[in-house]
N, C-alpha and C. Protein backbone atom coordinates (compact mmCIF):
# COMPACT_ATOMS: atom_id res chain seq x y z
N UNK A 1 -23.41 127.59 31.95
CA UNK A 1 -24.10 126.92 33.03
C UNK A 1 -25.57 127.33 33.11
N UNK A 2 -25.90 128.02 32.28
CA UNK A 2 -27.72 128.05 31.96
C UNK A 2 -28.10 127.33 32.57
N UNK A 3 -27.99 126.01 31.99
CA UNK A 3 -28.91 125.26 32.41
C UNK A 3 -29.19 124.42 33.69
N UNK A 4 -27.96 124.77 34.32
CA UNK A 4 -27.60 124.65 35.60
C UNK A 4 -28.56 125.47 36.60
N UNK A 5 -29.18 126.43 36.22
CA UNK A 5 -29.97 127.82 36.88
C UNK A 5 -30.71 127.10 37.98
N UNK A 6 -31.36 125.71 38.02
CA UNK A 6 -31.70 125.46 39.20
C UNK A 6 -31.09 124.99 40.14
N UNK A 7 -29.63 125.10 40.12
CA UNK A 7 -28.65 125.16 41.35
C UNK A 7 -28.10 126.81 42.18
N UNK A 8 -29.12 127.47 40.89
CA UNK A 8 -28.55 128.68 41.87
C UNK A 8 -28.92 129.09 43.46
N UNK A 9 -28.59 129.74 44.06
CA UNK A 9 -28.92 129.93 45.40
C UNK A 9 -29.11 131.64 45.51
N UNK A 10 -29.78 131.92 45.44
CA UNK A 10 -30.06 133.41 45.49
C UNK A 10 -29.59 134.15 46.82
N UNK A 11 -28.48 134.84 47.05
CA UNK A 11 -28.26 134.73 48.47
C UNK A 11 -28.96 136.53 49.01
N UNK A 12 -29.04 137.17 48.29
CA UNK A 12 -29.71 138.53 48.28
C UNK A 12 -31.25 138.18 49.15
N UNK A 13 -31.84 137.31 48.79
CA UNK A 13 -33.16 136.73 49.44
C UNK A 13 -32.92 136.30 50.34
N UNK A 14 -32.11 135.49 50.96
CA UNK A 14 -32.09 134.25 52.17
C UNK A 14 -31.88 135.61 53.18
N UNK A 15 -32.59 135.06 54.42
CA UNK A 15 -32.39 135.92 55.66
C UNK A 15 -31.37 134.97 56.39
N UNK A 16 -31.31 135.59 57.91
CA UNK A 16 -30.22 134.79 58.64
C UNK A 16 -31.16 133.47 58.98
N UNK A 17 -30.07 132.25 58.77
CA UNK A 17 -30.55 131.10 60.05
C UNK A 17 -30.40 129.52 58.39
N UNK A 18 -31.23 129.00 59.36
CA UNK A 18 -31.37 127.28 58.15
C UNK A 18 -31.63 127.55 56.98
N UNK A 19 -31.43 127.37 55.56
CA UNK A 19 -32.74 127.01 54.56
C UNK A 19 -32.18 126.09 54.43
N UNK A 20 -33.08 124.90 53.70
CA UNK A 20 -32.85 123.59 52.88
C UNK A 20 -33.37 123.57 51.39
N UNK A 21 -32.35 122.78 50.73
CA UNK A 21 -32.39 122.91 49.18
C UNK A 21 -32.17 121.07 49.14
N UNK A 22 -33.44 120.73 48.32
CA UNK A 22 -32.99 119.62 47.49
C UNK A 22 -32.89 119.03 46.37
N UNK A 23 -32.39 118.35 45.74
CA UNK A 23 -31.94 118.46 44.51
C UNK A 23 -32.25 116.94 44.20
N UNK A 24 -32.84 116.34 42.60
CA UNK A 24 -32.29 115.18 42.56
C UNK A 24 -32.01 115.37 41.32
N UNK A 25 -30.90 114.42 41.10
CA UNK A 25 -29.59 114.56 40.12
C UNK A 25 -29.78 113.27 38.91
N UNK A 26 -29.84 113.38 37.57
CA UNK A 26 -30.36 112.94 36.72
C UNK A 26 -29.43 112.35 35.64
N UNK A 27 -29.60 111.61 34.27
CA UNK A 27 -28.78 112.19 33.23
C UNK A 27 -28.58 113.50 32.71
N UNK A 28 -29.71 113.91 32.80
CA UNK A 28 -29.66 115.93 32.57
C UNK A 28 -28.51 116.56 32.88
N UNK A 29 -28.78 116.27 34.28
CA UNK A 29 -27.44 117.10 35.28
C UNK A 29 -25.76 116.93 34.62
N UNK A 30 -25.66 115.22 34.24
CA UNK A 30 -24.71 114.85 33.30
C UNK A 30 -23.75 115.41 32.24
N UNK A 31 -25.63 115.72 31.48
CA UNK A 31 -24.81 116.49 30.34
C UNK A 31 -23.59 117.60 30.02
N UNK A 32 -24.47 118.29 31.40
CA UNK A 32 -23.67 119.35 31.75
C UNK A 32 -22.43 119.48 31.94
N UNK A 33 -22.07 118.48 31.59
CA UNK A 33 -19.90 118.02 32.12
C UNK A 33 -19.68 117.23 31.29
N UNK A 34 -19.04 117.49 29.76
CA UNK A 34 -18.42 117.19 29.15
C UNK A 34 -17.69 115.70 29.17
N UNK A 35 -16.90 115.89 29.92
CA UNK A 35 -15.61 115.32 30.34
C UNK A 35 -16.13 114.20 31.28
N UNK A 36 -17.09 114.28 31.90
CA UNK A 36 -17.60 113.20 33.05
C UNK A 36 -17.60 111.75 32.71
N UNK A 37 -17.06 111.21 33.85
CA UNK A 37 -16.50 109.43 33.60
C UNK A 37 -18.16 109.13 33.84
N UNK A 38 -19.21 109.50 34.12
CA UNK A 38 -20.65 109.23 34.20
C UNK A 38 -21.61 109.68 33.52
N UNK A 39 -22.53 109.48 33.29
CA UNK A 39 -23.24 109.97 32.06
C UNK A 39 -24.77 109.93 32.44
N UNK A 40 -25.15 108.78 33.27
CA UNK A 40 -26.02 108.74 33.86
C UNK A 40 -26.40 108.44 35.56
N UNK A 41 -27.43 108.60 35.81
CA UNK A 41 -27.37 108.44 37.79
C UNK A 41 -29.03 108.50 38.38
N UNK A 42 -28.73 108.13 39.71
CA UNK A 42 -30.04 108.56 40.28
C UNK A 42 -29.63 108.60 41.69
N UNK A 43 -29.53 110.19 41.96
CA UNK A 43 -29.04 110.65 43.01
C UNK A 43 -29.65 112.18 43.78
N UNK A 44 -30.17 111.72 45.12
CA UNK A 44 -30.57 112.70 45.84
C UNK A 44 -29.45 113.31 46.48
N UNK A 45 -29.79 114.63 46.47
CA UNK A 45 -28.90 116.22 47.57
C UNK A 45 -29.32 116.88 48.40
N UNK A 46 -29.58 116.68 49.53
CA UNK A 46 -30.23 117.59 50.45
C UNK A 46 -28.94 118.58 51.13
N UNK A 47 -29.34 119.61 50.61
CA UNK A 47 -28.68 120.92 51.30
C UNK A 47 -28.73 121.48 52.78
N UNK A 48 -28.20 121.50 53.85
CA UNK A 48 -28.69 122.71 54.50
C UNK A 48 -27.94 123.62 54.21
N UNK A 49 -28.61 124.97 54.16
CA UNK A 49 -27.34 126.15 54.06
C UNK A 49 -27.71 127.09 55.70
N UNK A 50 -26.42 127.46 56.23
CA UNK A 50 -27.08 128.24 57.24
C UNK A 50 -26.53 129.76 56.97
N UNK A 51 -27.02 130.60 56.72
CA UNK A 51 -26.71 131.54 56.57
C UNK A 51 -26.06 132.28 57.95
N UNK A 52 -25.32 132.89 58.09
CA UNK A 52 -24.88 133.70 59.04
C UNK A 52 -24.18 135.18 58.96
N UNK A 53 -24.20 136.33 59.49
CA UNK A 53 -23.79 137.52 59.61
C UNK A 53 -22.50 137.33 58.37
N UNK A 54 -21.81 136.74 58.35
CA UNK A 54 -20.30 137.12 57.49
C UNK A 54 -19.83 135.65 57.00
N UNK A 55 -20.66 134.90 56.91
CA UNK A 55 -20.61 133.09 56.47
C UNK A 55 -21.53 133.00 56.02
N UNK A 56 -21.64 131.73 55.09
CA UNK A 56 -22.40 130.74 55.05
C UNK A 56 -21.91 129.38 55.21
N UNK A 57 -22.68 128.34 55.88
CA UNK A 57 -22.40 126.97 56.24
C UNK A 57 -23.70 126.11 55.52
N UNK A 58 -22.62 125.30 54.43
CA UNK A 58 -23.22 124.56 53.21
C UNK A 58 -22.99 122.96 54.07
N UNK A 59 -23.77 122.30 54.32
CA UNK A 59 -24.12 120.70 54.38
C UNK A 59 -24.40 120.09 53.09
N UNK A 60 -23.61 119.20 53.05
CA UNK A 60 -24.35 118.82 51.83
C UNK A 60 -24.60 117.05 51.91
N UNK A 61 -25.52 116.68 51.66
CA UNK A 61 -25.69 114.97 51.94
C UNK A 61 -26.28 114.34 50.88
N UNK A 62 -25.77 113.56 50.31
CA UNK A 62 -25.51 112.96 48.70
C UNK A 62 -25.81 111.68 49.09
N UNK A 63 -26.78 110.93 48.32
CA UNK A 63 -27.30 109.66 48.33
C UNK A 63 -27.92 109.05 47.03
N UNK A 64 -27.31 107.77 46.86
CA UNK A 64 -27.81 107.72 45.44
C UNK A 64 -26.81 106.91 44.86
N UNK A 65 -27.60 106.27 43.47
CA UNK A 65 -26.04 105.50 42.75
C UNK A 65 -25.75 105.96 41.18
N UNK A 66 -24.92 105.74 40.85
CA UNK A 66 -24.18 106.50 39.95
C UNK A 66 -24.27 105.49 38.44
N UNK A 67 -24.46 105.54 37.12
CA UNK A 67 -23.68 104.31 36.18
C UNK A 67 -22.53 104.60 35.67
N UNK A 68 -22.24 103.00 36.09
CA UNK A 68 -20.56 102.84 35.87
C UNK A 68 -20.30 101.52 35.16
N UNK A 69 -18.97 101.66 34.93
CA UNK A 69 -18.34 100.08 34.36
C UNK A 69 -17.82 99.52 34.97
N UNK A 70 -17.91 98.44 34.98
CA UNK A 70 -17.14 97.41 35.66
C UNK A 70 -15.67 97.51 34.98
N UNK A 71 -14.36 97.78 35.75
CA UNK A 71 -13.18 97.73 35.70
C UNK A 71 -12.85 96.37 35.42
N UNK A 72 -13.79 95.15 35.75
CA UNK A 72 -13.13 93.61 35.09
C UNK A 72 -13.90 93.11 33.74
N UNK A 73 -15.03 93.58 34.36
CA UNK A 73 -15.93 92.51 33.11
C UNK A 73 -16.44 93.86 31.60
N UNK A 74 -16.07 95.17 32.48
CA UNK A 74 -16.96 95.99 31.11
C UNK A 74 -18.22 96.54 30.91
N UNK A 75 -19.14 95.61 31.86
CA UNK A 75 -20.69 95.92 32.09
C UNK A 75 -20.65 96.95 32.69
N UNK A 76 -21.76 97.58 32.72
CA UNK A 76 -22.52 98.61 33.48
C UNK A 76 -23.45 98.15 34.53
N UNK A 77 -22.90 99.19 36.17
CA UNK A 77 -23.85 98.62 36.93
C UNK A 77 -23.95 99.49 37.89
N UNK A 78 -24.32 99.35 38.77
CA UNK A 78 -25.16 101.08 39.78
C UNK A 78 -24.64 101.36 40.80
N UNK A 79 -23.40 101.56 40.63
CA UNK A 79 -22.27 102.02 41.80
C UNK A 79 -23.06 103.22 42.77
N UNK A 80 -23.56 102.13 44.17
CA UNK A 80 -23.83 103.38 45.03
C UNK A 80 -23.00 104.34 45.99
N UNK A 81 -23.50 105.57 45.84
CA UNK A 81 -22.73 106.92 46.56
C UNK A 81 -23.06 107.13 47.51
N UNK A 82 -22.44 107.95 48.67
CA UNK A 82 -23.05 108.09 49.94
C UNK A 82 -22.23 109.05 50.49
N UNK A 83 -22.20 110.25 51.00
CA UNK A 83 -21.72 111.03 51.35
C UNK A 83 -22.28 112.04 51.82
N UNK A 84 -21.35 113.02 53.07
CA UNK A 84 -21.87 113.91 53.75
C UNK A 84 -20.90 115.11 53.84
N UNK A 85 -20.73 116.53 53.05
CA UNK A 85 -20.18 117.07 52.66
C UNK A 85 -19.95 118.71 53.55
N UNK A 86 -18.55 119.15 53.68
CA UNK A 86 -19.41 120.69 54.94
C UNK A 86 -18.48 121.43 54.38
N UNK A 87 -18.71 122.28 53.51
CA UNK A 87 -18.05 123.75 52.81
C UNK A 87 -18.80 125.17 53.50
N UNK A 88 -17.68 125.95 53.83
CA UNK A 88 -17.93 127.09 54.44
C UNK A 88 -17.98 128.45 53.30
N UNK A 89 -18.31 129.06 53.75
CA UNK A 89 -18.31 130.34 52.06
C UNK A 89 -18.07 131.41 53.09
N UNK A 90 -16.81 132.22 53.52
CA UNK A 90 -17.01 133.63 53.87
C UNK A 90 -16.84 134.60 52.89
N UNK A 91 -16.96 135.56 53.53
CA UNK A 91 -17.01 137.12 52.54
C UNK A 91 -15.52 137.47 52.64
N UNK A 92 -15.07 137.84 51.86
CA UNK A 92 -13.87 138.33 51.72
C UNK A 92 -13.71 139.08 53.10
N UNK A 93 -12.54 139.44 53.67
CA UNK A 93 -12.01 140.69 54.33
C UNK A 93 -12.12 139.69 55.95
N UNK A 94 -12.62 138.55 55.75
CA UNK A 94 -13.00 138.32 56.91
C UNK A 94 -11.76 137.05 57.29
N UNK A 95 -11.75 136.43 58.42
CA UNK A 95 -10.51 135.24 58.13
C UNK A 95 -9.15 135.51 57.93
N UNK A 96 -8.41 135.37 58.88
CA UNK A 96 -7.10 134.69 58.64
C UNK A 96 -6.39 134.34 57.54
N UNK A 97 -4.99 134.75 57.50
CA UNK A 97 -4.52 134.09 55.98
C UNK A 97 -4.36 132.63 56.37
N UNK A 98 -4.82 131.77 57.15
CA UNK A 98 -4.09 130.50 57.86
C UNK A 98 -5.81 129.69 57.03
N UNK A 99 -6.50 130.73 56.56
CA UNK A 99 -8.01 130.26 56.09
C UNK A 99 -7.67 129.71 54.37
N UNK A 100 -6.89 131.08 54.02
CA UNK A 100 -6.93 130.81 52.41
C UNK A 100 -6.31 129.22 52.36
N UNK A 101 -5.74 128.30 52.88
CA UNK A 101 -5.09 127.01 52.68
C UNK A 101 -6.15 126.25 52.95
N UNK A 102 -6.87 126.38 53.69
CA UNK A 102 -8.33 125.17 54.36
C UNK A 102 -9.10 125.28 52.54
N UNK A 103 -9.25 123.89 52.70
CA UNK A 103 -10.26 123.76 51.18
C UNK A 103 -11.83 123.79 51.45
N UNK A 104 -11.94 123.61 52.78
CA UNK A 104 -13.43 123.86 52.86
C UNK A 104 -13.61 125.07 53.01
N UNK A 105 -13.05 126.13 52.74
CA UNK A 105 -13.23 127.45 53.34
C UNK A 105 -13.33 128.25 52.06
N UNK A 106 -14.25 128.70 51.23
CA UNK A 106 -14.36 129.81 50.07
C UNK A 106 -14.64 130.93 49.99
N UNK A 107 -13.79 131.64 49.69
CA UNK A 107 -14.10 133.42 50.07
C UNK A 107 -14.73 133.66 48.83
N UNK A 108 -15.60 134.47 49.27
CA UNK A 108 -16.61 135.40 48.38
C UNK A 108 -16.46 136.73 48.61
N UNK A 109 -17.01 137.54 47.14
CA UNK A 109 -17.04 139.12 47.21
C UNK A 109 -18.11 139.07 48.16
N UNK A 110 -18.54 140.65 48.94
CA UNK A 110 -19.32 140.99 49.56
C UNK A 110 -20.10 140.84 48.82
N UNK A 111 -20.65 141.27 47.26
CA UNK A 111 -21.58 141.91 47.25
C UNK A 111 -22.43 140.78 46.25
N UNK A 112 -22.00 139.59 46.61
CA UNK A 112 -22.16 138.34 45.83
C UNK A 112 -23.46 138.10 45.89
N UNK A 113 -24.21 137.90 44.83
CA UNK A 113 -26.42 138.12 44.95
C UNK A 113 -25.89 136.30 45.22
N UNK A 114 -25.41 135.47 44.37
CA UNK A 114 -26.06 133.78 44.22
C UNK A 114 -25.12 132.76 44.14
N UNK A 115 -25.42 132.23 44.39
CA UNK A 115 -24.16 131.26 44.48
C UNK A 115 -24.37 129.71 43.44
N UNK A 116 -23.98 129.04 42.62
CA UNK A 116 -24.63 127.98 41.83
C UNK A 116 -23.64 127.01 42.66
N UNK A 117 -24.13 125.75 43.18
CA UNK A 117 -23.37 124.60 43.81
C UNK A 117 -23.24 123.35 42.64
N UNK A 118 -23.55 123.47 41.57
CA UNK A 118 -24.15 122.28 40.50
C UNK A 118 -22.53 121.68 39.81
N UNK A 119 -21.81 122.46 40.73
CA UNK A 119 -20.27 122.26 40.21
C UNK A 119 -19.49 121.65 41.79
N UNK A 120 -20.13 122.23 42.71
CA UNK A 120 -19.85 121.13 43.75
C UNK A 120 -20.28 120.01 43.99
N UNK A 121 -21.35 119.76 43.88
CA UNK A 121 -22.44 118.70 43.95
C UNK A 121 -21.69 117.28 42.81
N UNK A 122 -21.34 117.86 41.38
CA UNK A 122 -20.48 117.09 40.95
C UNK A 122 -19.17 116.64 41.23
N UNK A 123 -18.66 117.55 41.75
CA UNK A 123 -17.34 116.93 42.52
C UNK A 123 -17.30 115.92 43.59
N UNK A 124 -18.27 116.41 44.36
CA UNK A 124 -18.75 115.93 45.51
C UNK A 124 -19.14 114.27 45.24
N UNK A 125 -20.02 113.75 44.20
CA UNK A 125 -20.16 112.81 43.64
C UNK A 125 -19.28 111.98 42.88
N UNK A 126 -17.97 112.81 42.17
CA UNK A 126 -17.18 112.37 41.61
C UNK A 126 -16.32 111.25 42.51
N UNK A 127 -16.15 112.57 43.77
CA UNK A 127 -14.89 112.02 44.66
C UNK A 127 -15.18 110.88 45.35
N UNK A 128 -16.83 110.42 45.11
CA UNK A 128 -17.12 108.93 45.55
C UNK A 128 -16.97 107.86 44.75
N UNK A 129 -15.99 107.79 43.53
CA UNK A 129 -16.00 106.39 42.16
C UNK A 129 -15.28 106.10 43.34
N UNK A 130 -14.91 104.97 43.75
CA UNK A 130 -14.01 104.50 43.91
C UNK A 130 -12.95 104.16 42.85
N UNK A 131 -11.33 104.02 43.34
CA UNK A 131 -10.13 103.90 41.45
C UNK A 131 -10.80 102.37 41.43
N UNK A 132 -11.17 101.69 42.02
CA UNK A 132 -11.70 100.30 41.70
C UNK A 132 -12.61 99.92 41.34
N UNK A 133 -13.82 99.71 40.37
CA UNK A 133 -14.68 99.47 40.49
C UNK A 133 -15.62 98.53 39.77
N UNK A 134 -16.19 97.33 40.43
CA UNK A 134 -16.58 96.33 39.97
C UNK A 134 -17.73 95.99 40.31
N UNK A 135 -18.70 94.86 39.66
CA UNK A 135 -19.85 94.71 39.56
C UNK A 135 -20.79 94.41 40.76
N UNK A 136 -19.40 93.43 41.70
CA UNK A 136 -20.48 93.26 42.71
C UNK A 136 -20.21 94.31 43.84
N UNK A 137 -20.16 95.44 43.54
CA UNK A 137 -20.74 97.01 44.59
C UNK A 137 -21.75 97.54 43.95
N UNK A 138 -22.26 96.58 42.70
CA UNK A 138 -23.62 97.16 42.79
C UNK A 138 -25.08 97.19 43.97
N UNK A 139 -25.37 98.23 43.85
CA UNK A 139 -26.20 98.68 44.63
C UNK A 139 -27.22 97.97 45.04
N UNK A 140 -27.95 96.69 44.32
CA UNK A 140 -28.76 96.02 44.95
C UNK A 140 -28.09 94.80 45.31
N UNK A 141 -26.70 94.66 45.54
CA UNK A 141 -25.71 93.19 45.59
C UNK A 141 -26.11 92.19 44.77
N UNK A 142 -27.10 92.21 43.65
CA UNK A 142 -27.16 91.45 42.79
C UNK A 142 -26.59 90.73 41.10
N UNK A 143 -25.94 92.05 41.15
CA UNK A 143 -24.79 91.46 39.65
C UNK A 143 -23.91 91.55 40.27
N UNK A 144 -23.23 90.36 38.66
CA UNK A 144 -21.95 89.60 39.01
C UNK A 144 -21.46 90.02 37.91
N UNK A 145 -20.45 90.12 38.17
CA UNK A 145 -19.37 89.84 36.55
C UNK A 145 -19.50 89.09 35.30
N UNK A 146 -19.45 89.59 34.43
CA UNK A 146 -19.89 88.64 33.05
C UNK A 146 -19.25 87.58 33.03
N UNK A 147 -19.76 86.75 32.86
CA UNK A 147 -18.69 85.19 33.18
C UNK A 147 -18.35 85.12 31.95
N UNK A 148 -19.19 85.54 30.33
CA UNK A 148 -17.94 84.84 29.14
C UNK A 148 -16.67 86.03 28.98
N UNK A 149 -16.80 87.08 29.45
CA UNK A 149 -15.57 88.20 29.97
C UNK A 149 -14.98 87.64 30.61
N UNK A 150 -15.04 86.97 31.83
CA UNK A 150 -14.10 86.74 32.95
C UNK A 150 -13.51 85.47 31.84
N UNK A 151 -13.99 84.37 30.95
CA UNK A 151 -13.32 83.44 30.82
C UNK A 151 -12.42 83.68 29.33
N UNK A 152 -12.94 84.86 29.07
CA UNK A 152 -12.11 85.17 27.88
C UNK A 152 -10.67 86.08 28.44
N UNK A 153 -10.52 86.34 29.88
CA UNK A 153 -9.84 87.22 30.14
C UNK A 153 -8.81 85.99 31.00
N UNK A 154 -9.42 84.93 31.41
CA UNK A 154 -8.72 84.43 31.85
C UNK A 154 -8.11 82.93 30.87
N UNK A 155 -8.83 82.86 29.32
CA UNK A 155 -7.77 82.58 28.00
C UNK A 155 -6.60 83.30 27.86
N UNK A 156 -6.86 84.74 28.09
CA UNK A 156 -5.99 85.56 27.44
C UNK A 156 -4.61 85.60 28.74
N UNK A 157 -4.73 85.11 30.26
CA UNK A 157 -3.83 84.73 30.87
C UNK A 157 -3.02 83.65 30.61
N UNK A 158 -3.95 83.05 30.28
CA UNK A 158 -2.98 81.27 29.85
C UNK A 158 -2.13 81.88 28.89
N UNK A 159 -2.65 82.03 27.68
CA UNK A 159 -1.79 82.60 26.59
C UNK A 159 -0.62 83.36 26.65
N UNK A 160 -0.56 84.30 27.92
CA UNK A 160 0.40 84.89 27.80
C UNK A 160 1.88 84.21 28.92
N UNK A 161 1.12 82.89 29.14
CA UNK A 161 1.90 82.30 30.49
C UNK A 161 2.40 80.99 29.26
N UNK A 162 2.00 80.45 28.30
CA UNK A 162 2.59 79.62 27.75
C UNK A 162 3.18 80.63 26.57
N UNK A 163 3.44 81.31 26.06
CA UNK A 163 4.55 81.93 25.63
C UNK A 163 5.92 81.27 24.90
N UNK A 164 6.23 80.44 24.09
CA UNK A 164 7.69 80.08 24.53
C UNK A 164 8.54 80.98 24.03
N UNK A 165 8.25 82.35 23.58
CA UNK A 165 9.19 83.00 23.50
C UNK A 165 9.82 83.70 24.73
N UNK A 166 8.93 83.78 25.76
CA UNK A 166 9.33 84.20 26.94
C UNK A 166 10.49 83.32 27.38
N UNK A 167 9.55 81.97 27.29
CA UNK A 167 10.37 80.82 27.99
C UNK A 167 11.80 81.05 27.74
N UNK A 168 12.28 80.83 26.61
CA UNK A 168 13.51 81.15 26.30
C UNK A 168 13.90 82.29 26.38
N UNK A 169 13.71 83.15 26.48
CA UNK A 169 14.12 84.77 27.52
C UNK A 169 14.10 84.69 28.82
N UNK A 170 13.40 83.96 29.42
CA UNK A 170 13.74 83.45 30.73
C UNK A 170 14.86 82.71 31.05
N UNK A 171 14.99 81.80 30.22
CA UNK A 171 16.34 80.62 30.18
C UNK A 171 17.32 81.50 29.86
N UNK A 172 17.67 82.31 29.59
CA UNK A 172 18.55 83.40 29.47
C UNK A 172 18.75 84.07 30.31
N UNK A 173 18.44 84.37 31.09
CA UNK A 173 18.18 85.45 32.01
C UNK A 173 18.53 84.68 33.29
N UNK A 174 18.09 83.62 33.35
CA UNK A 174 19.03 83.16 34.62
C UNK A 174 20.40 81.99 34.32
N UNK A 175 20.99 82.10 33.26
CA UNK A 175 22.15 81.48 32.83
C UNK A 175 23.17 82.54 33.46
């Protein structure tokens, strides 16, 4: 995660109270995840972190759209994100065992200098694809679906509805 280094958060420096961190999120950032159903984006992060005695309280507010495929037609188009995110970070020793089950709640060693979020921030973005996703949620409501896709997809319905091998597996089936 080198190259991640400008998500670190130095927490040895921060005194008590607000800071704000913002971030904007690139193909760069991308690279960094292998495995990612995205590859490219253009997406702002504004952080607040509030530091406190035996916490920290992470805001996180994600804006921006993502490239994606269209689930009908195949194209690529600018699925926008929007989200407002609240992860807590205590120090170990502190909290309830009724804490370790809460997912917003992350225990840390005491003696923890930094914290890198560049692995939340992607999740955080992830958990906005929608499982559906098609052309017209693009972001400026201006594409549509490829129409010689849609009409080759809707050949490939006919085709499988005139069939007559079905037909006669059907005629069977209710004899």
């Amino acid at each position: 995660m080198n190259k991640l280094r400008t998500f670190d958060i130095n927490l040895s420096g921060l005194g008590v109270g607000k800071h704000i961190f913002t971030y904007e999120i690139d193909e760069r950032f991308f690279e960094n995840f292998a495995e990612s159903p995205v590859s490219e984006g253009d997406v702002y992060v504004h952080l607040t972190l509030e530091k406190e005695e035996r916490m920290l309280l992470l805001d996180f507010f994600i804006d921006g759209s993502l490239r994606s495929e269209c689930d009908r037609c195949l194209d690529e188009f600018n699925l926008p994100i929007s989200s407002n995110e609240k992860l807590i970070y205590k120090y170990e020793g502190e909290g309830s065992a009724a804490d370790h089950e809460d997912p917003n709640i992350v225990f840390i060693a005491e003696k923890t200098e930094r914290i890198n979020v560049a692995q939340l921030i992607y999740e955080f973005m992830m958990l906005q694809i929608p499982i559906k996703k098609t052309c017209e949620m693009d972001r400026l409501g201006e594409k549509a679906c490829n129409p010689k896709m849609l009409a080759r997809l809707e050949e490939e319905k006919e085709k499988e509805k005139t069939d007559p091998r079905w037909d006669k597996l059907k005629d069977i089936k209710h004899n």
